[in-house]
C-alpha atoms as a PDB file:
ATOM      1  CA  UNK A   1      99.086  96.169 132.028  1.00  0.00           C
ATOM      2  CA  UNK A   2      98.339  97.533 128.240  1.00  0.00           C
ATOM      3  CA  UNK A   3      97.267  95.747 125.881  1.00  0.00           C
ATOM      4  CA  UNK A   4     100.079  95.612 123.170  1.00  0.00           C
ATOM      5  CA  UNK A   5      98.346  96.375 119.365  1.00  0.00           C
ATOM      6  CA  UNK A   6      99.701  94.315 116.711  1.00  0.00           C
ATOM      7  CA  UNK A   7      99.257  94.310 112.885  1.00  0.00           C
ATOM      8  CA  UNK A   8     100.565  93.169 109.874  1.00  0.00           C
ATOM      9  CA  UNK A   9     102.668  95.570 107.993  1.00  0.00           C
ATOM     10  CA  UNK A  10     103.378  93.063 105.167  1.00  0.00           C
ATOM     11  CA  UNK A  11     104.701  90.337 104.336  1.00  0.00           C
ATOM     12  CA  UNK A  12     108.036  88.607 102.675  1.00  0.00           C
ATOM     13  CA  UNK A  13     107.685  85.998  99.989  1.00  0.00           C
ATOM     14  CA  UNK A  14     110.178  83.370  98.891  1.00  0.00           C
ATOM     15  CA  UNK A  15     109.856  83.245  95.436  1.00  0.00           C
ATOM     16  CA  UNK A  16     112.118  81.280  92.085  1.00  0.00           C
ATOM     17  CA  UNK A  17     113.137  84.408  90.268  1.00  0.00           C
ATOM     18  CA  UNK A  18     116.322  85.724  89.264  1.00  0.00           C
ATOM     19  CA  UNK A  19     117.802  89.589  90.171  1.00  0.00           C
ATOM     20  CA  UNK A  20     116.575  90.573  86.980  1.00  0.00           C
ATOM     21  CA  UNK A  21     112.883  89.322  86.782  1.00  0.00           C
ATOM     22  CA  UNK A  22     110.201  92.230  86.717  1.00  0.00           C
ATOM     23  CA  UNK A  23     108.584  91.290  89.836  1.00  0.00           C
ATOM     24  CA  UNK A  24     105.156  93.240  90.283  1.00  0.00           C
ATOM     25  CA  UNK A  25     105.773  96.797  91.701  1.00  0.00           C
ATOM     26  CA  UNK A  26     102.236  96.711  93.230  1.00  0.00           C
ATOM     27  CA  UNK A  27      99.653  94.460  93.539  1.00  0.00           C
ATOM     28  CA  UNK A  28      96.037  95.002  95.106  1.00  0.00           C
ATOM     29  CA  UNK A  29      97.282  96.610  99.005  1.00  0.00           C
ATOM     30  CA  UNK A  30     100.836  95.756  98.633  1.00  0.00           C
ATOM     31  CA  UNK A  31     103.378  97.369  97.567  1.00  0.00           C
ATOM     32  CA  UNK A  32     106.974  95.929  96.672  1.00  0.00           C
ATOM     33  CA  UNK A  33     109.741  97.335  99.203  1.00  0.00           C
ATOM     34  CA  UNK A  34     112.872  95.560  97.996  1.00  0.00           C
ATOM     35  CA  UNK A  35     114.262  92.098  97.036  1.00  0.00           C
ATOM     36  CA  UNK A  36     117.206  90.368  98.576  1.00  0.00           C
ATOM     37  CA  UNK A  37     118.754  87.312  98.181  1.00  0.00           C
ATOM     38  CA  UNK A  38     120.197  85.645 101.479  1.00  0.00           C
ATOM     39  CA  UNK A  39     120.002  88.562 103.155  1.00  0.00           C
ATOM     40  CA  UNK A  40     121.234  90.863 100.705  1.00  0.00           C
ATOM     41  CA  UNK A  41     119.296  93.632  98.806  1.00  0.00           C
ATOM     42  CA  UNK A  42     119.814  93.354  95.030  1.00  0.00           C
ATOM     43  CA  UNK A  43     118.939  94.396  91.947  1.00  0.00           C
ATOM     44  CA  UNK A  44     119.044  93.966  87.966  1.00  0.00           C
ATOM     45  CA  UNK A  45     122.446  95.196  87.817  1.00  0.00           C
ATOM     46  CA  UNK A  46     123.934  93.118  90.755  1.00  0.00           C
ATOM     47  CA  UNK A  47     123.747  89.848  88.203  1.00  0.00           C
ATOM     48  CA  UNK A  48     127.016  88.775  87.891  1.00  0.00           C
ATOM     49  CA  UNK A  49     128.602  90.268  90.930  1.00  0.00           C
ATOM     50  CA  UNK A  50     126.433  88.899  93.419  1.00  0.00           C
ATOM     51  CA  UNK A  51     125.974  84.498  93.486  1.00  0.00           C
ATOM     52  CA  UNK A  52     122.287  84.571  91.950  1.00  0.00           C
ATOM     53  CA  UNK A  53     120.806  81.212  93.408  1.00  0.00           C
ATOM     54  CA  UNK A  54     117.771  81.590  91.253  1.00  0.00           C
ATOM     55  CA  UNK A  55     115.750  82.088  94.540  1.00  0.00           C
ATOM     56  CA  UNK A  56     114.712  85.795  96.182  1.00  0.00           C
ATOM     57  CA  UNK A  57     112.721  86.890  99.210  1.00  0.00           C
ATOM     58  CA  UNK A  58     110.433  90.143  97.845  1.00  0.00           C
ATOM     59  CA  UNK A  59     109.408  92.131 100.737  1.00  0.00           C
ATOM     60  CA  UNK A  60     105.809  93.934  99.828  1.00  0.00           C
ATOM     61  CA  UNK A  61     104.577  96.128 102.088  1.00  0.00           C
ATOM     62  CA  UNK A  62     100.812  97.441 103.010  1.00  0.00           C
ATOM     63  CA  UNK A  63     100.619 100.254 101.080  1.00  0.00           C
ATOM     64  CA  UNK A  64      97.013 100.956 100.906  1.00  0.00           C
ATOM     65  CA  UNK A  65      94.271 100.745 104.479  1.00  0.00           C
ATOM     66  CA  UNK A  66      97.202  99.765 106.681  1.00  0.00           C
ATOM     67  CA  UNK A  67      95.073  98.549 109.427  1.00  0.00           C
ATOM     68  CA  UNK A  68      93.331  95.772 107.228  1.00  0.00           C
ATOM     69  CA  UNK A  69      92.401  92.532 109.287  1.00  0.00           C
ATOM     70  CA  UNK A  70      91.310  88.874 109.165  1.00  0.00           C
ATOM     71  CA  UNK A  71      89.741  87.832 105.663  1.00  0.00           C
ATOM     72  CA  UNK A  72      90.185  91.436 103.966  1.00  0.00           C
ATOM     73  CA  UNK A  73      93.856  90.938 104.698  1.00  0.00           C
ATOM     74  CA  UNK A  74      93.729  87.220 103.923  1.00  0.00           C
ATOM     75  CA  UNK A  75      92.478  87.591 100.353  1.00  0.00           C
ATOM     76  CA  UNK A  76      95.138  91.173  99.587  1.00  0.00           C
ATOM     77  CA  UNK A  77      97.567  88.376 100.229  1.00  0.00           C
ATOM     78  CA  UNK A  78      96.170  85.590  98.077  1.00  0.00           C
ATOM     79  CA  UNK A  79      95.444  87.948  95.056  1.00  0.00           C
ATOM     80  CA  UNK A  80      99.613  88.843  95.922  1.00  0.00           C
ATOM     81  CA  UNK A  81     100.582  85.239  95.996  1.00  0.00           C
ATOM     82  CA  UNK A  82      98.260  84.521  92.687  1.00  0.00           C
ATOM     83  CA  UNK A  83      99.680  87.273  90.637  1.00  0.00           C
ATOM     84  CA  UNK A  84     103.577  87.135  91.665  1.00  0.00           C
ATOM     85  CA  UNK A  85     102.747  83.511  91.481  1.00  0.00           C
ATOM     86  CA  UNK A  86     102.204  83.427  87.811  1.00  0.00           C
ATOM     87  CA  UNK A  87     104.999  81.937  85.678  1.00  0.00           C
ATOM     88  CA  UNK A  88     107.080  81.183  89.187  1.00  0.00           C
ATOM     89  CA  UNK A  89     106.888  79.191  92.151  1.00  0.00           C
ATOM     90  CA  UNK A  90     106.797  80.430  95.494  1.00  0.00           C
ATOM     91  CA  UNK A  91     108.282  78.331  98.668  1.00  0.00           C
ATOM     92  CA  UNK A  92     106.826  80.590 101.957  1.00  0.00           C
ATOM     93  CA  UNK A  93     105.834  83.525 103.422  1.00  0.00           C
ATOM     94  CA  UNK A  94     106.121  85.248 106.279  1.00  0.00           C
ATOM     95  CA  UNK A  95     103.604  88.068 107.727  1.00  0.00           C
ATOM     96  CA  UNK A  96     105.631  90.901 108.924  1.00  0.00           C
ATOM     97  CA  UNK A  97     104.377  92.472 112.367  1.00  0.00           C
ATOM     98  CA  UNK A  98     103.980  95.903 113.684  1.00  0.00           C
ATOM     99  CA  UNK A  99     103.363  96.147 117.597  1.00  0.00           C
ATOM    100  CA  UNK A 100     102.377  99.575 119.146  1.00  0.00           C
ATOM    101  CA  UNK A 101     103.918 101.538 115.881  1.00  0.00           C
ATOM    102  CA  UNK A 102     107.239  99.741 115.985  1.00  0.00           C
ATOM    103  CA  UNK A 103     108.573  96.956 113.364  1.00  0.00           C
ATOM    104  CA  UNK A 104     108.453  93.731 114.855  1.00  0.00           C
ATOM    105  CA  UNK A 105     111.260  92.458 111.573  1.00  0.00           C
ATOM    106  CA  UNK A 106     114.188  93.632 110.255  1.00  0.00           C
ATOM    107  CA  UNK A 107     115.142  95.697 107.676  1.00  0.00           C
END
């Protein structure tokens, strides 16, 4: 049997924030993908016709040394949390998975 190869591909993080905060477009390895709310991608201009609960889920992505591991990865995501973090609270996140190549999440 082989071995299956996982990784993290990035991650998705709950955050307070309305559609039209200025999230961070990049920070450290990550890169931000999109933002949804309850499933549904949305944007500054979707205030108004889309419920805005006050809470988002921003998807940031590895963009830089994809195949970062243990601590390196550990702290990319800290200095993430710390700087989206500022001014807002966070709730969770949740490491998105790559195994053999293919996405291991939706979206």
């Amino acid at each position: 049997m082989t071995k299956k190869i996982s990784r993290v591909a990035g991650i998705d993080l709950f955050v307070a924030a309305r559609f039209d905060d200025e999230l961070p477009k990049t920070v450290g390895a990550f890169s931000l993908k999109n933002v949804t709310s309850r499933g549904t991608s949305v944007t500054a201009k979707d205030t108004g016709a889309i419920l805005d609960v006050g809470w988002v889920c921003a998807r940031y992505l590895l963009a830089a040394d994809k195949n970062m591991t243990g601590g390196a990865l550990d702290t990319e995501i800290t200095k993430l949390i710390s700087e989206v973090g500022k001014g807002r609270e966070w709730s969770s996140l949740v490491k998105l998975y790559e195994i053999d190549g293919t996405k291991a999440f939706s979206g």
